[in-house]
Protein backbone atom coordinates (compact mmCIF):
# COMPACT_ATOMS: atom_id res chain seq x y z
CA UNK A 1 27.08 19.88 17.39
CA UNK A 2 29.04 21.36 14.08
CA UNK A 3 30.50 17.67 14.10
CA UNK A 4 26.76 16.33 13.76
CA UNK A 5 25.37 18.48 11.50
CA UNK A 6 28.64 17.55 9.17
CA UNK A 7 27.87 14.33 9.66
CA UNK A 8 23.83 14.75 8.50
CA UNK A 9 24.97 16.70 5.52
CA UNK A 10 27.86 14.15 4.01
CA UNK A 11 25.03 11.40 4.62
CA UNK A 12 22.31 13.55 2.96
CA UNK A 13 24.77 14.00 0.12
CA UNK A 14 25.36 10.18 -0.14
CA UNK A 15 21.79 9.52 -0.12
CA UNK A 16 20.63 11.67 -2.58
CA UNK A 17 23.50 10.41 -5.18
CA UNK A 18 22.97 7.28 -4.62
CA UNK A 19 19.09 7.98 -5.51
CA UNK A 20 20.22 9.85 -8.53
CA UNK A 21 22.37 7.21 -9.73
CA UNK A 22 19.02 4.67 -9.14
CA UNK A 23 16.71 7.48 -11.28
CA UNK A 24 20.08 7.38 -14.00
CA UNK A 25 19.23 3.31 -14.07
CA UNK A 26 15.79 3.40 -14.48
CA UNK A 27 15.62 5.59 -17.03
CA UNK A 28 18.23 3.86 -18.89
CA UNK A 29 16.36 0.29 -18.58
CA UNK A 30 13.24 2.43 -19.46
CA UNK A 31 14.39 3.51 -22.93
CA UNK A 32 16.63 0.54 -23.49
CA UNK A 33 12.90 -1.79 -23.06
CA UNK A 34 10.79 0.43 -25.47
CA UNK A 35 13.89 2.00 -27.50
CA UNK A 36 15.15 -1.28 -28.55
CA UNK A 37 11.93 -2.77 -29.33
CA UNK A 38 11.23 0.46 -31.59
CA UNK A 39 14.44 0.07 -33.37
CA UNK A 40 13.57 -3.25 -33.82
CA UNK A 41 10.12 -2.84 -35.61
CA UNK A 42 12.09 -0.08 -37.52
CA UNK A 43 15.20 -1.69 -39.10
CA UNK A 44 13.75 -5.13 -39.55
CA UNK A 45 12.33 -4.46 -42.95
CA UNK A 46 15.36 -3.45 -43.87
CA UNK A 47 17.24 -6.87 -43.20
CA UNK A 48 13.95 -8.85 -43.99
CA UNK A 49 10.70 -9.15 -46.60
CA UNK A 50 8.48 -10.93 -43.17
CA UNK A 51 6.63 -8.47 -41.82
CA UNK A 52 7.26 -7.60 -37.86
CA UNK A 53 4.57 -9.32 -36.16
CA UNK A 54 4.03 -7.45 -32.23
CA UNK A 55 3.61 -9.90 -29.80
CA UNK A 56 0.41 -8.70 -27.93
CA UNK A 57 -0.76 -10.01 -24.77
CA UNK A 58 -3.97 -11.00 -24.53
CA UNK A 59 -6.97 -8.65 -23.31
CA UNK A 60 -8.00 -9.21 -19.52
CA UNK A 61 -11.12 -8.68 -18.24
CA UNK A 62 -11.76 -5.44 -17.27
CA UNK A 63 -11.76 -5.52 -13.92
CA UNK A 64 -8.55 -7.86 -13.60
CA UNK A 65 -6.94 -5.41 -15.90
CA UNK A 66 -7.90 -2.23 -13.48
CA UNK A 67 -6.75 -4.00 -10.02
CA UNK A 68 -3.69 -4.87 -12.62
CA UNK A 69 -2.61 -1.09 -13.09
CA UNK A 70 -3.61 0.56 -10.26
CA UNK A 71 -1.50 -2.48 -8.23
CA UNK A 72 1.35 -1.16 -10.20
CA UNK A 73 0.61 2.39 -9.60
CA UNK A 74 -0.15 1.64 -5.60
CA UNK A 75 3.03 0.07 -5.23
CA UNK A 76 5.00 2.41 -7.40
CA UNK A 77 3.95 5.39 -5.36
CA UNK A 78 4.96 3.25 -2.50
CA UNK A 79 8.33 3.38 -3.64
CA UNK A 80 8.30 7.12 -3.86
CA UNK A 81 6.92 7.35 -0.97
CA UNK A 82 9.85 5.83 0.82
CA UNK A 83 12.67 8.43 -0.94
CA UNK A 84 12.46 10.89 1.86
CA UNK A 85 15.22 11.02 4.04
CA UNK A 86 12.52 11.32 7.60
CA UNK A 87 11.93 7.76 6.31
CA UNK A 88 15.28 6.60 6.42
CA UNK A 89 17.34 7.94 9.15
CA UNK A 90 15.25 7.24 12.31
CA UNK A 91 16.94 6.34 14.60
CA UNK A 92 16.26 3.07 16.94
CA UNK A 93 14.90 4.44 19.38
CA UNK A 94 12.87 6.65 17.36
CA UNK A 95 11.68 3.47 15.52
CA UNK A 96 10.97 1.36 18.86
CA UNK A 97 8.19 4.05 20.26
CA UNK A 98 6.28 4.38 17.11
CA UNK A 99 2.51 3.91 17.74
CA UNK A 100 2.49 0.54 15.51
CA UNK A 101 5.31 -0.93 17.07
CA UNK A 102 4.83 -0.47 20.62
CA UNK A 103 0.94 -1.50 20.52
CA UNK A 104 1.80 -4.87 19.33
CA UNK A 105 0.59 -7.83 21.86
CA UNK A 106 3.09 -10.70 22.59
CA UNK A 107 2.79 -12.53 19.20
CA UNK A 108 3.53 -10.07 16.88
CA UNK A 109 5.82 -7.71 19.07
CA UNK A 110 8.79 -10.05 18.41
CA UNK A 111 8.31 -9.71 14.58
CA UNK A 112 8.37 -6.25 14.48
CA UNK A 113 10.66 -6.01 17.18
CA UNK A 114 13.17 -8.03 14.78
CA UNK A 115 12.31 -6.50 11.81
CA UNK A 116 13.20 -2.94 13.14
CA UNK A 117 16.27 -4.05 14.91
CA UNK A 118 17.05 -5.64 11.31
CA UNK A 119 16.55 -2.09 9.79
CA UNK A 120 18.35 -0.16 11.96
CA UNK A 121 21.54 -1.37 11.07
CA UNK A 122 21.87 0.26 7.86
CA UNK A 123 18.39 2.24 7.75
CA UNK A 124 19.75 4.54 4.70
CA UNK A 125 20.60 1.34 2.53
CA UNK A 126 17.68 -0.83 3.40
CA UNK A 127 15.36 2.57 2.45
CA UNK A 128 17.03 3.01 -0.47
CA UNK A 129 16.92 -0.91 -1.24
CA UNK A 130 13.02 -0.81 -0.76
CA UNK A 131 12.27 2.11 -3.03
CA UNK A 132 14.19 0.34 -5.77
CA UNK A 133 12.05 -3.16 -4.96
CA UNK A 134 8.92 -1.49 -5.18
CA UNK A 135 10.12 0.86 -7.85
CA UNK A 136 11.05 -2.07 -10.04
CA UNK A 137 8.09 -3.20 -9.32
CA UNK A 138 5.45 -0.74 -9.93
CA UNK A 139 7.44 -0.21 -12.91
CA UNK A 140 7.02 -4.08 -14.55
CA UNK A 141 2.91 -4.42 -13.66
CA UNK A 142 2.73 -1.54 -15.78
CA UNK A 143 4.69 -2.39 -18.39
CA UNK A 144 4.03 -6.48 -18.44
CA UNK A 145 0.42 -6.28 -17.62
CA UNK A 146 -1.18 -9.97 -18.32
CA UNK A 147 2.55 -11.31 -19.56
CA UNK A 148 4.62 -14.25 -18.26
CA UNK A 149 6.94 -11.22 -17.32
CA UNK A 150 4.54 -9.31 -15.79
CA UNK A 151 3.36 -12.71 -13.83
CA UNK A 152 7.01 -13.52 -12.51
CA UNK A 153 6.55 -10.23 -11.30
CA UNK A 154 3.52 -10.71 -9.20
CA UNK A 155 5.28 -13.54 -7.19
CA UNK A 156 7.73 -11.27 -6.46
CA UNK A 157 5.37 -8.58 -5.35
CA UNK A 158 3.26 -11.28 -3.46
CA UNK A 159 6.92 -12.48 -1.00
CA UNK A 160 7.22 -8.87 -0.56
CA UNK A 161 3.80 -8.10 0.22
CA UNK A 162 3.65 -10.98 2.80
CA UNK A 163 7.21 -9.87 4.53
CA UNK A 164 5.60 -6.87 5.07
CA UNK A 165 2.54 -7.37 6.50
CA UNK A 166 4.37 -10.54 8.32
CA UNK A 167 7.27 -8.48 9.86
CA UNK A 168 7.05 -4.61 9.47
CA UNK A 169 3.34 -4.43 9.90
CA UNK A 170 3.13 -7.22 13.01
CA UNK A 171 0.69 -9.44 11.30
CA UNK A 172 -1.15 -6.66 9.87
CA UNK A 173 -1.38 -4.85 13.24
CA UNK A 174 -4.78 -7.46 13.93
CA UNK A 175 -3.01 -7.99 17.09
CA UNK A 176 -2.24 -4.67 18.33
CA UNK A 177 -4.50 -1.90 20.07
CA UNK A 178 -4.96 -0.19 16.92
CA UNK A 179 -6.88 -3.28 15.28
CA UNK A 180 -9.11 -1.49 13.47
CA UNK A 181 -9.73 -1.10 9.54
CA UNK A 182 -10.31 2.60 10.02
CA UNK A 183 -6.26 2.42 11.08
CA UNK A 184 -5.18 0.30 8.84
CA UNK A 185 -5.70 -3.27 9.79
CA UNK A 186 -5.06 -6.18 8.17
CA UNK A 187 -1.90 -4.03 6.81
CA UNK A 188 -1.53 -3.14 3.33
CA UNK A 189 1.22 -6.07 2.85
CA UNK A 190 -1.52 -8.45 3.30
CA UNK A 191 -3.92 -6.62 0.77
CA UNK A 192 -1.19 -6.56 -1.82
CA UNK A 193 -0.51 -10.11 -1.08
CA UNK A 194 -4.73 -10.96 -1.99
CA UNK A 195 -4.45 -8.78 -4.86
CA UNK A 196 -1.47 -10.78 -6.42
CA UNK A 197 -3.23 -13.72 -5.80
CA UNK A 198 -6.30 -12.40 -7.62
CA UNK A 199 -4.08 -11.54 -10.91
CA UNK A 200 -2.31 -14.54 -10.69
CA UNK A 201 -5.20 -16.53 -11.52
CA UNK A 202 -6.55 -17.35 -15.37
CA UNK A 203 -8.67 -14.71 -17.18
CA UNK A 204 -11.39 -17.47 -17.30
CA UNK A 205 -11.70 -17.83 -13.55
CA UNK A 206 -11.77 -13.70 -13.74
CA UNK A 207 -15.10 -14.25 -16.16
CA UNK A 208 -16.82 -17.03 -14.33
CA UNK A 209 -19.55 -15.83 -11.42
CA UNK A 210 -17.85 -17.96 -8.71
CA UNK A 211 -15.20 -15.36 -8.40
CA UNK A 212 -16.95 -12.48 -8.00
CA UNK A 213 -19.01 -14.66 -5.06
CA UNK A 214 -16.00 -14.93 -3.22
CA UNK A 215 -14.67 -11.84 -3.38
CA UNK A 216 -17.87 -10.44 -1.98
CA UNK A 217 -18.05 -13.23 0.63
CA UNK A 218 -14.56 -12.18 1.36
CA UNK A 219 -15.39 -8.50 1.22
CA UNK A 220 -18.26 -9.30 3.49
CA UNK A 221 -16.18 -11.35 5.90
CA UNK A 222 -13.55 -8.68 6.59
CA UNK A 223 -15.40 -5.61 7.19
CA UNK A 224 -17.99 -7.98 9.92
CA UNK A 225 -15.18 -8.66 11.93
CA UNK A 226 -13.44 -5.48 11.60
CA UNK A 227 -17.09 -4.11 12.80
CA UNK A 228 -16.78 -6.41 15.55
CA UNK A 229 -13.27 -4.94 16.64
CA UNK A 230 -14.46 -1.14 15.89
CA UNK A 231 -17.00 -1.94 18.54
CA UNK A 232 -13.66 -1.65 21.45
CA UNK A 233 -13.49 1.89 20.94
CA UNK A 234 -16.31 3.31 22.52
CA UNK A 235 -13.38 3.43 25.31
CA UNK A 236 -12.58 7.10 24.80
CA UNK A 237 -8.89 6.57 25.23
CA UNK A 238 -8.27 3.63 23.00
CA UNK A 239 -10.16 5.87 20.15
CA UNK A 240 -8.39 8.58 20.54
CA UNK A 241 -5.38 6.44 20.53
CA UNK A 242 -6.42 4.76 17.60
CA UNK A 243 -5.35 7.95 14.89
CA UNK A 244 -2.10 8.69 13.23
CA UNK A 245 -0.50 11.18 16.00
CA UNK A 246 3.23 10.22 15.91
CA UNK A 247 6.07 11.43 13.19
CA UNK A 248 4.85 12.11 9.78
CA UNK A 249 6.10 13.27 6.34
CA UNK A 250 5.44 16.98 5.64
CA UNK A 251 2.00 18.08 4.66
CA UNK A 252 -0.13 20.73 4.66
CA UNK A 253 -0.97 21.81 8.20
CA UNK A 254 -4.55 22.09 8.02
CA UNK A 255 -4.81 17.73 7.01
CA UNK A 256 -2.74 17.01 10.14
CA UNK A 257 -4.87 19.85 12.16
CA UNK A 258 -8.02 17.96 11.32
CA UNK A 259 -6.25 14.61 12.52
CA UNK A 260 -5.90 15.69 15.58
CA UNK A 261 -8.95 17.94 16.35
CA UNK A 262 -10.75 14.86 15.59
CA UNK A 263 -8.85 12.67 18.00
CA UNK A 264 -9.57 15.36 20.67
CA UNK A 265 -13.25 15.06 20.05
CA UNK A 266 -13.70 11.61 20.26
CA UNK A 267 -11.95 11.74 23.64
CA UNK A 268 -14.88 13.98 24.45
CA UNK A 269 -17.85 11.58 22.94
CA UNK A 270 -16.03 8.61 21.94
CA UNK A 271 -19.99 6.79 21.88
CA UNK A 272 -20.87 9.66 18.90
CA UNK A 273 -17.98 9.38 17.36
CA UNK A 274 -17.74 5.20 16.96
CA UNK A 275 -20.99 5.03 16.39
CA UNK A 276 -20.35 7.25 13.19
CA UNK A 277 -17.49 5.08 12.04
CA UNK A 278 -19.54 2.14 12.71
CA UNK A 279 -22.12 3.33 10.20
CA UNK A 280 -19.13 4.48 7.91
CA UNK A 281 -17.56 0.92 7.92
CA UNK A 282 -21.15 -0.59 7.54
CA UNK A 283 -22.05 1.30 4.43
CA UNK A 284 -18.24 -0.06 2.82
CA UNK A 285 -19.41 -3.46 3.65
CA UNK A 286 -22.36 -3.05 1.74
CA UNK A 287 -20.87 -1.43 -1.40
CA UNK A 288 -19.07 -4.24 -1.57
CA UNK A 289 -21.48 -6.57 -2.29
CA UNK A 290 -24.02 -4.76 -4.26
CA UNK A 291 -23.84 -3.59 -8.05
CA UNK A 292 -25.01 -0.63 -7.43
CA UNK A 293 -22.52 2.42 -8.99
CA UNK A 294 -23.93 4.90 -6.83
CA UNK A 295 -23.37 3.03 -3.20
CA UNK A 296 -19.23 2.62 -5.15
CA UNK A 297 -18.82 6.17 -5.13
CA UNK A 298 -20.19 6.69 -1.93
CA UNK A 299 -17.81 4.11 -0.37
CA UNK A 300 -14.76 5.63 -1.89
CA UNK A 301 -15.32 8.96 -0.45
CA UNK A 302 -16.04 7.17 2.70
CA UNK A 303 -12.78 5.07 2.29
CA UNK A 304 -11.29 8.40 1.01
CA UNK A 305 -12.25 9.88 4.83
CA UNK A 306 -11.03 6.69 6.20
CA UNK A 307 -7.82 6.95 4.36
CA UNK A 308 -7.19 11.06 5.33
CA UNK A 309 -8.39 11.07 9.01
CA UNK A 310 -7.74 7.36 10.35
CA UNK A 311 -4.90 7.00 8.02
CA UNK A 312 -2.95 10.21 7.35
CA UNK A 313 -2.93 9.32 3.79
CA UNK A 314 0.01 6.91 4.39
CA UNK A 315 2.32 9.07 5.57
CA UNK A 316 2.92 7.93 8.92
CA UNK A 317 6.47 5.70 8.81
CA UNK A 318 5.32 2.21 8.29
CA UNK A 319 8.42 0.35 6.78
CA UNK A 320 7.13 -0.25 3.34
CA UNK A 321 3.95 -0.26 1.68
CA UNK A 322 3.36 3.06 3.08
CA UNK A 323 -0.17 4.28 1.16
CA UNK A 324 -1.71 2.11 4.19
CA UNK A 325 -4.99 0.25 3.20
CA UNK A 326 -8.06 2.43 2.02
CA UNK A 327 -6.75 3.04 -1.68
CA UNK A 328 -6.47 -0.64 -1.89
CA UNK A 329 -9.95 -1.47 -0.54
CA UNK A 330 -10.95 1.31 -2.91
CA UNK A 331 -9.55 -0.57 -6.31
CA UNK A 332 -10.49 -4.15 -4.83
CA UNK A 333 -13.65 -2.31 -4.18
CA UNK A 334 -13.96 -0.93 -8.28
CA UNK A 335 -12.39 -3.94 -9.60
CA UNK A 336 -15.22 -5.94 -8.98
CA UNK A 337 -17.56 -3.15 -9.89
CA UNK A 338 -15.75 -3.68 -12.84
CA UNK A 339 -16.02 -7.34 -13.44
CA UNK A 340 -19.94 -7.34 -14.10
C-alpha cells in the first residue's frame, strides 16, 4: 500500500508540472500574439511616415458571431474540464463499466471499445494532450473570430468534434440504451461538428432566409425523433437507468442528491415522470422554430433542467467534449434567435 500511494503522488506531481508548464506556454503565446502586435502599432511610426493600418475582420452577422464565441468558450471550458486528475487516471476497468460504454449495442460497442483500450495506454498523456487540443482551440475561435485563422481552426475543431462523437461517444450514444436527448444523445462531438459547419459557411448564406429554414427544419427533425425514442422509457427501469449515476467530478452534494432522488422516483411512476419530459422536450422543439423571445428563455431553463438532472452538468467522464449537449442546443437555440 505505502508503495501505491508513492506511486499516485510522483504521478500527481508529474501531472500537475506538466500542466503548469502547458499554462507557462499559453500564456507566453498569449502575450507574444497581442504583445507583438502592440509593439508593432507602437514603434512603427517611429521607423515610418504610413500610418499603421489594423487589419479588421469583417463584421458577422449576429447570430453567426454568437454561436462563434460561445463555440470557443464551450470548447474551451471543455478543455478545463478535462485537467482533473479523476479524469485521467481511470483505470481500464474502471473505464470499461461506465454507463456509456457498456450500453452500447453491437455497432458502436467496438468503437468505443477501441477508443478506450486506445486511452488506457497512457490515460495521463492522452488527458493532458486533449486539454491542450481543446485549449488551443477555444483559445483561437476567440481570438480569430471570422479570420482565415480562425477558419483553419474550425476544420480542426470539426475532425475533432467528429472523432469524438465517432469513437468516445459510440456514434453519439443513438445506439445505446441511453438514446435519449435528455442524456445526451446525438453526443456533443456531433453538435460541435454542425456548429463548425454552420461557421464555416459565407456571412451571406448566414443573411439569406434559406438558412434559418433549415436550421429550424433541422431543429425540428431532431427533437421528433428524439420524442420518438423518449417514448421507450415509460419502462421504469430503462428511465431510471437513463440518468448520470456512475463516477463524477466533485460537486456540491445537494446537485448529485437531486440526480438521484429523481431517478428513484421515476422508478416509482416512470408514466408521470416521461410524460413530463415528453412535454419538456416538446416545448424545446417548439422554441426552436418560433421567434418568439419569451418561448427562448423558457427553453433554456428547460434545457438548463435537462442539462443539471439528465446531464450532471457534464461532469460525468465522457472522453472529451465533456459539457455534454444542452449548452450547445441552448446557443444553436439563441443563435438563430439571433439571426432575425
Amino acid at each position: 500500500m505505502p508503495m501505491l500511494i508513492r506511486v499516485t503522488l510522483m504521478t500527481g506531481r508529474f501531472y500537475y508540472s506538466v500542466l503548469l508548464w502547458a499554462a507557462i506556454l499559453y500564456g507566453a503565446g498569449v502575450v507574444f500574439k497581442f504583445g507583438s502586435l502592440y509593439l508593432y502599432e507602437a514603434l512603427m511610426p517611429w521607423f515610418s511616415e504610413t500610418p499603421v493600418k489594423r487589419i479588421t475582420p469583417p463584421a458577422m452577422p449576429t447570430g453567426k458571431a454568437l454561436l462563434w464565441r460561445g463555440l470557443g468558450i464551450y470548447v474551451l471550458l471543455c478543455g478545463l474540464v478535462q485537467i482533473p486528475p479523476q479524469v485521467a487516471l481511470d483505470t481500464k476497468s474502471q473505464l470499461q463499466h461506465l454507463d456509456i460504454a457498456s450500453a452500447q449495442w453491437a455497432l458502436s460497442h467496438p468503437l468505443m471499445q477501441g477508443w478506450i483500450q486506445a486511452w488506457s495506454i497512457h490515460p495521463i498523456t492522452y488527458n493532458i494532450l486533449s486539454f491542450m487540443l481543446q485549449a488551443v482551440i477555444g483559445i483561437f475561435l476567440l481570438t480569430e473570430p471570422n479570420t482565415l485563422t480562425g477558419r483553419i481552426t474550425l476544420g480542426f475543431t470539426l475532425a475533432w468534434a467528429l472523432l469524438i462523437g465517432i469513437f468516445a461517444q459510440g456514434l453519439g450514444f443513438i445506439l445505446s440504451s441511453k438514446n435519449s436527448l435528455v442524456a445526451g444523445a446525438p453526443g456533443s462531438g456531433f453538435l460541435v461538428a454542425a456548429a463548425s459547419v454552420l461557421l464555416l459557411m459565407p456571412d451571406q448564406v448566414w443573411r439569406a432566409p434559406r438558412l434559418d429554414r433549415w436550421i429550424s427544419r433541422g431543429w425540428l427533425a431532431v427533437f421528433a425523433i428524439g420524442t420518438i425514442w423518449q417514448c421507450a422509457y415509460f419502462q421504469a427501469p430503462r428511465l431510471a437507468a437513463s440518468y448520470p449515476l456512475g463516477r463524477a467530478l466533485p460537486q456540491p452534494t445537494l446537485l448529485r442528491a437531486a440526480i438521484h432522488d429523481v431517478s428513484r422516483f421515476s422508478a416509482h411512476d416512470a408514466v408521470l415522470v416521461n410524460l413530463i419530459w415528453l412535454v419538456s422536450l416538446a416545448v424545446i422543439a417548439y422554441a426552436g422554430i418560433t421567434i418568439s423571445q419569451a418561448m427562448k428563455w423558457v427553453a433554456t431553463i428547460l434545457l438548463l433542467v435537462v442539462w443539471w438532472i439528465g446531464q450532471d452538468f457534464g461532469l460525468t467522464a465522457q472522453f472529451g467534449l465533456n459539457l455534454n449537449t444542452a449548452p450547445l442546443w441552448a446557443l444553436l437555440l439563441w443563435a438563430r434567435r439571433s439571426s432575425h
